[in-house]
C-alpha atoms as a PDB file:
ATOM      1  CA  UNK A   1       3.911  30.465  10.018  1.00  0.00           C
ATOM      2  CA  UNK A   2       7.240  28.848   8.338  1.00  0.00           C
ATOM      3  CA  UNK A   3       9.546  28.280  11.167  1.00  0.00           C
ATOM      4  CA  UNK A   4       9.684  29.583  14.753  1.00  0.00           C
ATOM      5  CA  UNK A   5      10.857  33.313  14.276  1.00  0.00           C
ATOM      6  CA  UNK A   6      11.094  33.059  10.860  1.00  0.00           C
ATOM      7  CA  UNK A   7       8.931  35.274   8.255  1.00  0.00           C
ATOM      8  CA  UNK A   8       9.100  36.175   4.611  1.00  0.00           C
ATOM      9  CA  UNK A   9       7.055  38.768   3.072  1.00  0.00           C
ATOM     10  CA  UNK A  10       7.050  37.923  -0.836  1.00  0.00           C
ATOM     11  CA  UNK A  11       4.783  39.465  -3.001  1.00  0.00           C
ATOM     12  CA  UNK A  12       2.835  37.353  -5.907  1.00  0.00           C
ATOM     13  CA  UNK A  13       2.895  37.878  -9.160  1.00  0.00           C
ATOM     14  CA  UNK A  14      -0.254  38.242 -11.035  1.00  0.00           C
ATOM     15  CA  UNK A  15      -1.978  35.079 -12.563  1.00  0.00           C
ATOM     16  CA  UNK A  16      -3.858  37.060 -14.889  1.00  0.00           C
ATOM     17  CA  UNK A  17      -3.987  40.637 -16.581  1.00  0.00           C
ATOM     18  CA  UNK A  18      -6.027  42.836 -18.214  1.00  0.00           C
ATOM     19  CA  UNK A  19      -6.956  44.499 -21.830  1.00  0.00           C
ATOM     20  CA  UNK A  20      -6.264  41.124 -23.580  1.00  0.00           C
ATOM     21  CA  UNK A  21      -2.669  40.535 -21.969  1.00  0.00           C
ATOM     22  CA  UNK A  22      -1.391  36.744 -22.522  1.00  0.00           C
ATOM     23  CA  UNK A  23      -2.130  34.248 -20.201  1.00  0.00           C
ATOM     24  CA  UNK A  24       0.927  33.467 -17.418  1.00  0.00           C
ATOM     25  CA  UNK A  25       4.105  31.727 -18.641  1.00  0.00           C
ATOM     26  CA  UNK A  26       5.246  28.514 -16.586  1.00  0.00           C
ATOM     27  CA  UNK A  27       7.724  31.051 -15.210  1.00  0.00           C
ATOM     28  CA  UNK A  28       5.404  32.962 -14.027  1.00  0.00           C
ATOM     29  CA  UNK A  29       3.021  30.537 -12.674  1.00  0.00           C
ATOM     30  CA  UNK A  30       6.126  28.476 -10.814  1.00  0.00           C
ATOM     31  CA  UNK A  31       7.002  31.749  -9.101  1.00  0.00           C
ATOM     32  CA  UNK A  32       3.650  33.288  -8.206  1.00  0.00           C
ATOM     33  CA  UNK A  33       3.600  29.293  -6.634  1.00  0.00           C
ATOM     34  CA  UNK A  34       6.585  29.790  -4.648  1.00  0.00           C
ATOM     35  CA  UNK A  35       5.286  32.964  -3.194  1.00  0.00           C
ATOM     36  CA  UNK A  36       2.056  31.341  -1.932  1.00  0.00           C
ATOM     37  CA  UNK A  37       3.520  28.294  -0.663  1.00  0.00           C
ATOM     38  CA  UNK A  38       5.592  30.003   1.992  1.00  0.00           C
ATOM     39  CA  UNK A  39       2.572  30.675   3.810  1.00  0.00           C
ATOM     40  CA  UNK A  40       0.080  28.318   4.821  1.00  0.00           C
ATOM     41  CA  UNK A  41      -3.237  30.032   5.743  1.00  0.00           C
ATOM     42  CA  UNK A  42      -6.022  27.697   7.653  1.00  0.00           C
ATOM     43  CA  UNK A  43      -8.344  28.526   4.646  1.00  0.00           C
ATOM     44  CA  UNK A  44      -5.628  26.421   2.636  1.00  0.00           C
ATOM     45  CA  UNK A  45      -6.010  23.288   4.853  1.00  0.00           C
ATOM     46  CA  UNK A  46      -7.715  20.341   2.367  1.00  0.00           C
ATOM     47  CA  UNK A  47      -9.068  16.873   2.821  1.00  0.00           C
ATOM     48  CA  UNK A  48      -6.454  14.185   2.340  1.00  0.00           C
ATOM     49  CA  UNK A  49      -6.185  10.795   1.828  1.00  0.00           C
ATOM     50  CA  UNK A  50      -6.023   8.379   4.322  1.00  0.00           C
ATOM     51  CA  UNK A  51      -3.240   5.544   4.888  1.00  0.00           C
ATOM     52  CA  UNK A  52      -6.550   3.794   5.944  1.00  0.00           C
ATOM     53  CA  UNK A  53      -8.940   0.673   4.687  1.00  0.00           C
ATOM     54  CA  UNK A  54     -11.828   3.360   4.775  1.00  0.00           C
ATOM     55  CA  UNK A  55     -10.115   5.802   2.121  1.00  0.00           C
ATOM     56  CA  UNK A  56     -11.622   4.651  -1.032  1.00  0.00           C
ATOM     57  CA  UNK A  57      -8.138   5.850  -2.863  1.00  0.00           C
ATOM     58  CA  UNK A  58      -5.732   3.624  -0.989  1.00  0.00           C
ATOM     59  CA  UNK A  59      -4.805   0.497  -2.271  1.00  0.00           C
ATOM     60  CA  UNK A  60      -4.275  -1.827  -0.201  1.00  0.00           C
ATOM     61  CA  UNK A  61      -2.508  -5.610  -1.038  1.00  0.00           C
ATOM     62  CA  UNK A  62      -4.160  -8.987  -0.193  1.00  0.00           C
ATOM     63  CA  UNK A  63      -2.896  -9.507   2.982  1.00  0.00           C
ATOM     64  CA  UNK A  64      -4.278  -5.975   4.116  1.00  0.00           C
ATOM     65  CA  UNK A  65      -0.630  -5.064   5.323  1.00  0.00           C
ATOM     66  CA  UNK A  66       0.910  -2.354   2.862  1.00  0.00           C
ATOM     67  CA  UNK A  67      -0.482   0.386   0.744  1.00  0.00           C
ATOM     68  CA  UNK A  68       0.516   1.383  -2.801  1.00  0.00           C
ATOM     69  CA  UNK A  69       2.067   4.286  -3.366  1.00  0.00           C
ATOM     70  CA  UNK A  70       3.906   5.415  -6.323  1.00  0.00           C
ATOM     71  CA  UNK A  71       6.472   8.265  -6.554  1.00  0.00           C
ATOM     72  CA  UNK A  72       8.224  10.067  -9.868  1.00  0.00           C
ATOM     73  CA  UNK A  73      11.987   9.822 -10.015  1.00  0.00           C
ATOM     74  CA  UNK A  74      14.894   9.913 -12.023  1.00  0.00           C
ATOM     75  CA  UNK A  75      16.973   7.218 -10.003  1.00  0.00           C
ATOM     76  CA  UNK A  76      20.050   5.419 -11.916  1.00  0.00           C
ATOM     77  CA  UNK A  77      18.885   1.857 -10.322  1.00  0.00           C
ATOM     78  CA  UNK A  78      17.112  -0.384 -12.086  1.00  0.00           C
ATOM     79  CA  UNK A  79      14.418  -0.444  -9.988  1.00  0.00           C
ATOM     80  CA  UNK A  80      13.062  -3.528 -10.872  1.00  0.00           C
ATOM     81  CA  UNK A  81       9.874  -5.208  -9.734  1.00  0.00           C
ATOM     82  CA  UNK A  82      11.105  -6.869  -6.027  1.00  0.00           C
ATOM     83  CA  UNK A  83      13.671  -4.671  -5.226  1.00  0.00           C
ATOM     84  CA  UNK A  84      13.694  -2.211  -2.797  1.00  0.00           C
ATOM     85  CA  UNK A  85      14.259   1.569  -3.269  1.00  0.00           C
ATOM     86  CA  UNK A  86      17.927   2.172  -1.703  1.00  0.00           C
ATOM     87  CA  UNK A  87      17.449   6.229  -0.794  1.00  0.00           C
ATOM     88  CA  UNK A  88      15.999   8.364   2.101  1.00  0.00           C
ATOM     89  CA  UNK A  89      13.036  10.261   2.578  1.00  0.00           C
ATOM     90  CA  UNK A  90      10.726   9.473  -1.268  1.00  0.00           C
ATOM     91  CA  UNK A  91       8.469  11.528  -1.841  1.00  0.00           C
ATOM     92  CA  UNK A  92       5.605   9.634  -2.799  1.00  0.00           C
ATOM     93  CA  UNK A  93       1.477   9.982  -3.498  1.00  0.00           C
ATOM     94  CA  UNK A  94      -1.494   7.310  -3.292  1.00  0.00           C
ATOM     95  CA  UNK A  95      -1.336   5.427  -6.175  1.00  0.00           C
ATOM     96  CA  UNK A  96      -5.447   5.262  -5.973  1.00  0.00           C
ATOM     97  CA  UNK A  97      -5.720   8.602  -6.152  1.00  0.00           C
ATOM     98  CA  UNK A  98      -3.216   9.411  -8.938  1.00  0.00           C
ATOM     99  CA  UNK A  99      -5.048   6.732 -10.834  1.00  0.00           C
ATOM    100  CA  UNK A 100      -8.961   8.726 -10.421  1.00  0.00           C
ATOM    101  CA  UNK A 101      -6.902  12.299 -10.870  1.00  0.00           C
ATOM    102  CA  UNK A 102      -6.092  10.915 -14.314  1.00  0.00           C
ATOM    103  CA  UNK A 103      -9.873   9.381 -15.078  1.00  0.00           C
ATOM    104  CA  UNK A 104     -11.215  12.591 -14.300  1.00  0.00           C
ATOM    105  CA  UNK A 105      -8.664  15.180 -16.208  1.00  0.00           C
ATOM    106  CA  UNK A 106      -6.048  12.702 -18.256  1.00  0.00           C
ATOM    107  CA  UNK A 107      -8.078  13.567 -21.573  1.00  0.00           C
ATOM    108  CA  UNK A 108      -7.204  17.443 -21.429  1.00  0.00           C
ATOM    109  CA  UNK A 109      -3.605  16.983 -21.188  1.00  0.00           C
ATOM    110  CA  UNK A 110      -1.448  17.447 -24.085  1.00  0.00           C
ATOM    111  CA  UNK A 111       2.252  17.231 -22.143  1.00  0.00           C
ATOM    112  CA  UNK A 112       2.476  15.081 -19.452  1.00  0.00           C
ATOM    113  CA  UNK A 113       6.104  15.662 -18.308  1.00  0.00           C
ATOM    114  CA  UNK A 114       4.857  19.594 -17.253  1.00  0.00           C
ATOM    115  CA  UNK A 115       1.754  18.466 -16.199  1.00  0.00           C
ATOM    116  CA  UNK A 116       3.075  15.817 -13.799  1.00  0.00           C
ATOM    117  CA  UNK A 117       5.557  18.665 -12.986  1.00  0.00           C
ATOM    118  CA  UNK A 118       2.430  21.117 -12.002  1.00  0.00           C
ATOM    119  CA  UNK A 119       0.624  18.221 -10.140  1.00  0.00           C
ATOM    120  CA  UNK A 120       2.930  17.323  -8.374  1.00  0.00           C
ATOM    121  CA  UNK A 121       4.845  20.741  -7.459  1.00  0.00           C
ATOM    122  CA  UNK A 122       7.927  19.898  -8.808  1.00  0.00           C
ATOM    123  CA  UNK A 123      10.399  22.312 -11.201  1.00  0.00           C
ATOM    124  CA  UNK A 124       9.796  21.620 -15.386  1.00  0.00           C
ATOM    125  CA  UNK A 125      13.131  20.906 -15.596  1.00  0.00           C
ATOM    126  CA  UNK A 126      13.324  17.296 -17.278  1.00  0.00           C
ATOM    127  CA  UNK A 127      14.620  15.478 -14.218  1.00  0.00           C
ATOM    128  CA  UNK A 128      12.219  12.899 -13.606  1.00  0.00           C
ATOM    129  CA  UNK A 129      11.693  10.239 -16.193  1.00  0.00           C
ATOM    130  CA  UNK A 130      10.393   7.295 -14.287  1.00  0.00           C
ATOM    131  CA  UNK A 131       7.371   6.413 -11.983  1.00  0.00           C
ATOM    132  CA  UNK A 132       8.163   3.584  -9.619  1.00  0.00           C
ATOM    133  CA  UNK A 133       4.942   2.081  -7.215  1.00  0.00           C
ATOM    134  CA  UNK A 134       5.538   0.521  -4.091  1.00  0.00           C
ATOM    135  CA  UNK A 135       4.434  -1.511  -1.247  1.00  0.00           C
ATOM    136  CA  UNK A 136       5.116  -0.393   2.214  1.00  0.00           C
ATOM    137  CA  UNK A 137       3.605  -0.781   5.414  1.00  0.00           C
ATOM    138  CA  UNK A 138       1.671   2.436   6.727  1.00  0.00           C
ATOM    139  CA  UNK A 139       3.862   2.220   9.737  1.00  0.00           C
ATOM    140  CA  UNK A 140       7.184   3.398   7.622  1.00  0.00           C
ATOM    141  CA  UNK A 141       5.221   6.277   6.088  1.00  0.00           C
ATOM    142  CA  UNK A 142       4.661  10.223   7.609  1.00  0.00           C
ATOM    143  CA  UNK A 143       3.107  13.256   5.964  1.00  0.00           C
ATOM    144  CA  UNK A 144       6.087  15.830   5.534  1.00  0.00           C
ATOM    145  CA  UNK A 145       3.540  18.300   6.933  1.00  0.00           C
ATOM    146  CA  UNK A 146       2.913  19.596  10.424  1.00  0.00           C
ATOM    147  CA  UNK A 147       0.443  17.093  11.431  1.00  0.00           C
ATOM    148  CA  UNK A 148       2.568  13.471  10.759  1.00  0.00           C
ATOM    149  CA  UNK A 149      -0.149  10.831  11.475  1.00  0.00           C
ATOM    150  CA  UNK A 150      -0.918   9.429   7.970  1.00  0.00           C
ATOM    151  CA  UNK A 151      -4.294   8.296   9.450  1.00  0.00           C
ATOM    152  CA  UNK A 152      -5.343  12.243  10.251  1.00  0.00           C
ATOM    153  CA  UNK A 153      -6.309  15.195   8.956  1.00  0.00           C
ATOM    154  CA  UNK A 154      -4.302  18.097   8.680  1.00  0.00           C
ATOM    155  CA  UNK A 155      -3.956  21.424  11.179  1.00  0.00           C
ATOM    156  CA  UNK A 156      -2.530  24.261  10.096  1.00  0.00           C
ATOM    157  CA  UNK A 157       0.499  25.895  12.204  1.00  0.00           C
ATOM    158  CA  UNK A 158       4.232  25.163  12.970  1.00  0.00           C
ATOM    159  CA  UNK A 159       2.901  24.184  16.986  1.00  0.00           C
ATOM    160  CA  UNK A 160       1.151  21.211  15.757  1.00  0.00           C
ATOM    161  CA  UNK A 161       4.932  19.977  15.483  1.00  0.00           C
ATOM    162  CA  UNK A 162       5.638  18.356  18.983  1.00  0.00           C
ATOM    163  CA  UNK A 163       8.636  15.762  17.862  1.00  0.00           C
ATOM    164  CA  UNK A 164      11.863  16.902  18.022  1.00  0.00           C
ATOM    165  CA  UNK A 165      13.231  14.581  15.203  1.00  0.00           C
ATOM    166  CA  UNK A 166      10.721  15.996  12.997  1.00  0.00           C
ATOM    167  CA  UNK A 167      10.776  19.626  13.826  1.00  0.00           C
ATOM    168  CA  UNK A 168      14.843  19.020  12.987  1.00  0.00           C
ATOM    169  CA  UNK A 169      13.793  17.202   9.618  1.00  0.00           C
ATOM    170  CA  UNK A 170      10.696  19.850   9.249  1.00  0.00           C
ATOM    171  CA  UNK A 171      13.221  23.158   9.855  1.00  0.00           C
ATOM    172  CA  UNK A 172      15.763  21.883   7.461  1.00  0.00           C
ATOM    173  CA  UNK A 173      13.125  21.162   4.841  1.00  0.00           C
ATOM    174  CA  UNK A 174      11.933  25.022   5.013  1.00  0.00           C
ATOM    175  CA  UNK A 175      15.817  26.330   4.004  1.00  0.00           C
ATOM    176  CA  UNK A 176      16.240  23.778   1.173  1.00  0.00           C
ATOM    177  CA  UNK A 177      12.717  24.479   0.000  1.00  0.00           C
ATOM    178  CA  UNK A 178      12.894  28.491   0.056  1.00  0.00           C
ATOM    179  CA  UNK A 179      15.983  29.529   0.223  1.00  0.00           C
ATOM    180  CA  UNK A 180      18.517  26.803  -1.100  1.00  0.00           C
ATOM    181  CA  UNK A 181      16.796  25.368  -3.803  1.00  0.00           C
ATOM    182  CA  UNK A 182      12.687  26.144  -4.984  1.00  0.00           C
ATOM    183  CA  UNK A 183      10.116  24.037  -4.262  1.00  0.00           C
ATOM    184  CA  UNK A 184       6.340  25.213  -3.251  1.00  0.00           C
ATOM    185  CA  UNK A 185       6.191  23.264  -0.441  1.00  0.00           C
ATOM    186  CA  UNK A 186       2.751  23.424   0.989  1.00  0.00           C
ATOM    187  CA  UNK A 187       3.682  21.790   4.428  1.00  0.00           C
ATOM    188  CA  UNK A 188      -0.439  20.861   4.833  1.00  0.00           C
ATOM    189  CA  UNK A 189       0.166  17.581   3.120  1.00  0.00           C
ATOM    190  CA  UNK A 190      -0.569  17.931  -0.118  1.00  0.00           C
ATOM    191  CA  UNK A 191       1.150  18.760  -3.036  1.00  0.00           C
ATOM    192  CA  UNK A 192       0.742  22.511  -4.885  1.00  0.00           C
ATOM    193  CA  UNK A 193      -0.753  22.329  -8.580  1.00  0.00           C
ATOM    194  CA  UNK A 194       0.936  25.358 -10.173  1.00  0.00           C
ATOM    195  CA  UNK A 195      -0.733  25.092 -13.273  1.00  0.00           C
ATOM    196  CA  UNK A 196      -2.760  28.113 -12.520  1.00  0.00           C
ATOM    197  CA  UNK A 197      -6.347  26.050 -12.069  1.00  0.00           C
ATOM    198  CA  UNK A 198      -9.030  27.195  -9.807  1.00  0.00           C
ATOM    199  CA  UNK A 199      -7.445  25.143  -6.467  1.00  0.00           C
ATOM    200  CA  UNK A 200      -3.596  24.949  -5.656  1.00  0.00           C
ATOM    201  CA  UNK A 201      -4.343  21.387  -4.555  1.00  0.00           C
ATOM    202  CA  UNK A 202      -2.721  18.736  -6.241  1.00  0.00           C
ATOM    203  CA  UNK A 203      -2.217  15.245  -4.538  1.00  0.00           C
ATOM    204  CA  UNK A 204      -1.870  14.265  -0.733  1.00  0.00           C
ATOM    205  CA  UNK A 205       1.857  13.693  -0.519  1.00  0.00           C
ATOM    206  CA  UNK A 206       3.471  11.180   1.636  1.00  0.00           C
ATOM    207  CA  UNK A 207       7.127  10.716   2.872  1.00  0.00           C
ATOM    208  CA  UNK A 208       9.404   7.356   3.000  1.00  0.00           C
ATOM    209  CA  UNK A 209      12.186   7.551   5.230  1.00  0.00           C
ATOM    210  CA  UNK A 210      13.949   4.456   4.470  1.00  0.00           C
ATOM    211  CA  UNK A 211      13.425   2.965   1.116  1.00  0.00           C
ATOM    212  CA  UNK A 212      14.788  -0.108   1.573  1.00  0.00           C
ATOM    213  CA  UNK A 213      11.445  -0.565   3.653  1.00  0.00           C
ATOM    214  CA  UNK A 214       9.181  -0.691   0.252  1.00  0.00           C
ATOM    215  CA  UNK A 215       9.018  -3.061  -2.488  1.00  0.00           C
ATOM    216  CA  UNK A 216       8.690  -2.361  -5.631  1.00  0.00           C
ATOM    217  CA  UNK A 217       5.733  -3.148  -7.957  1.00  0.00           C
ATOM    218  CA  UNK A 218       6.243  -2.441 -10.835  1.00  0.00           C
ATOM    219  CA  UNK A 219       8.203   1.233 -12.621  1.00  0.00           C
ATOM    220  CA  UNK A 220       7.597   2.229 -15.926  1.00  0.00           C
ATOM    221  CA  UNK A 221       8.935   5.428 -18.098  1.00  0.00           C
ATOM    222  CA  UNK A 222       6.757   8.732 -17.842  1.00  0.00           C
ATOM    223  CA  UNK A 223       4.831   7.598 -21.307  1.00  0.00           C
ATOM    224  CA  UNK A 224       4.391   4.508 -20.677  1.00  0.00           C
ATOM    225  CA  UNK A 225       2.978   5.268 -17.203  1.00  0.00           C
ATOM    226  CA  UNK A 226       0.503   7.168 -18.666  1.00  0.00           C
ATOM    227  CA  UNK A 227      -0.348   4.125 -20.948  1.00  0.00           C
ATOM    228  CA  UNK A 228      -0.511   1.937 -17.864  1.00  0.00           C
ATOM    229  CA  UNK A 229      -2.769   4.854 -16.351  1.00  0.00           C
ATOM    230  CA  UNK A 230      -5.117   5.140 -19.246  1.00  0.00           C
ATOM    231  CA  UNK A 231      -5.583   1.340 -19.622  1.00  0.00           C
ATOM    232  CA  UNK A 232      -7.190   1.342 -15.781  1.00  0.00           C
ATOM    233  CA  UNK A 233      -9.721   3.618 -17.287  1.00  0.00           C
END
């Protein structure tokens, strides 16, 4: 279900032919992506990370306050270590998780700026050059999904939605997702890996609504992220 009264039927495009045919372009893939995306099935529905202190891939800082979460942007601010991110609803991932994605599948890749692109179900378009991390309580932080609580699972189906605020937020997200722009948004929390592997599941995603909540840890350029990544290793 996308909306209340709302359905698209969208065919997909194949991910793979026959008699020796090439493998999918990133065209391809992005749009047989978009066509899944717009409907979430139950069989779909993943385990996510927890804004908890049980989820092994939160971090967490000393005082046991704020989690660190890290989100890939192409803001004009400096966004130095300190300073707060001035903008509206970030789209952002577990920095703990990102970091074990990377030990377990960093060594196969060859361009990062698509595959951060795939991962993390955004356009290959160049537009994102920096990753910033950031503190921020739990509290300040939803899953842009139909179940909110950053402390549950997810449910599939629009009726999980039961505040208004959200549904408004949640409605508005669905046109500039599908119709006015293109993004696969999954809605079940996580983000869609287009990059044609066996699972569309790329990281649980998590939603700011206020930067200015969040301080900033540290933000480094795309390749020097990945250095940063590969030295946790």
């Amino acid at each position: 279900m996308i909306a209340a009264g709302a359905c698209l039927v969208l065919g997909l495009l194949p991910l793979s032919g026959c008699g020796g045919e090439s493998p999918p372009t990133n065209e391809e893939l992005w749009e047989s992506a978009m066509a899944d995306a717009v409907f979430s099935e139950d069989d779909e529905v993943m385990e996510l990370v927890c804004l908890t202190r049980q989820d092994p891939q939160v971090i967490w800082d000393e005082a046991g306050e704020r989690v660190l979460l890290v989100t890939w942007h192409s803001y004009p601010d400096p966004c130095a270590p300190g300073d707060s991110l001035s903008y509206q609803d970030i789209w952002a991932t577990s920095l703990g998780e990102l970091t074990d994605w990377y030990q377990e599948n960093g060594s196969d890749v060859t361009d990062w700026d698509l595959r951060f692109a795939q991962l993390l179900g955004m356009p290959d378009d160049g537009s994102c050059t920096r990753f910033s991390a950031f503190w921020i309580a739990p509290s300040e932080v939803i899953r842009p999904a139909y179940v909110t609580d950053v402390t549950a699972q997810m449910v599939n189906g629009y009726d999980q939605i039961t505040d208004e605020t959200h549904q408004t937020w949640f409605d508005g997200n669905i046109l500039y997702s599908y119709f006015e722009s293109a993004y696969p948004w999954t809605r079940l929390g996580y983000t869609y890996d287009w990059s044609g592997g066996d699972s569309a599941y790329g990281l649980t995603e998590f939603l700011v609504a206020d930067g200015r909540k969040a301080e900033i840890a540290f933000t480094y350029s795309t390749e020097d992220f990945v250095a940063w990544l590969d030295a946790q290793s």
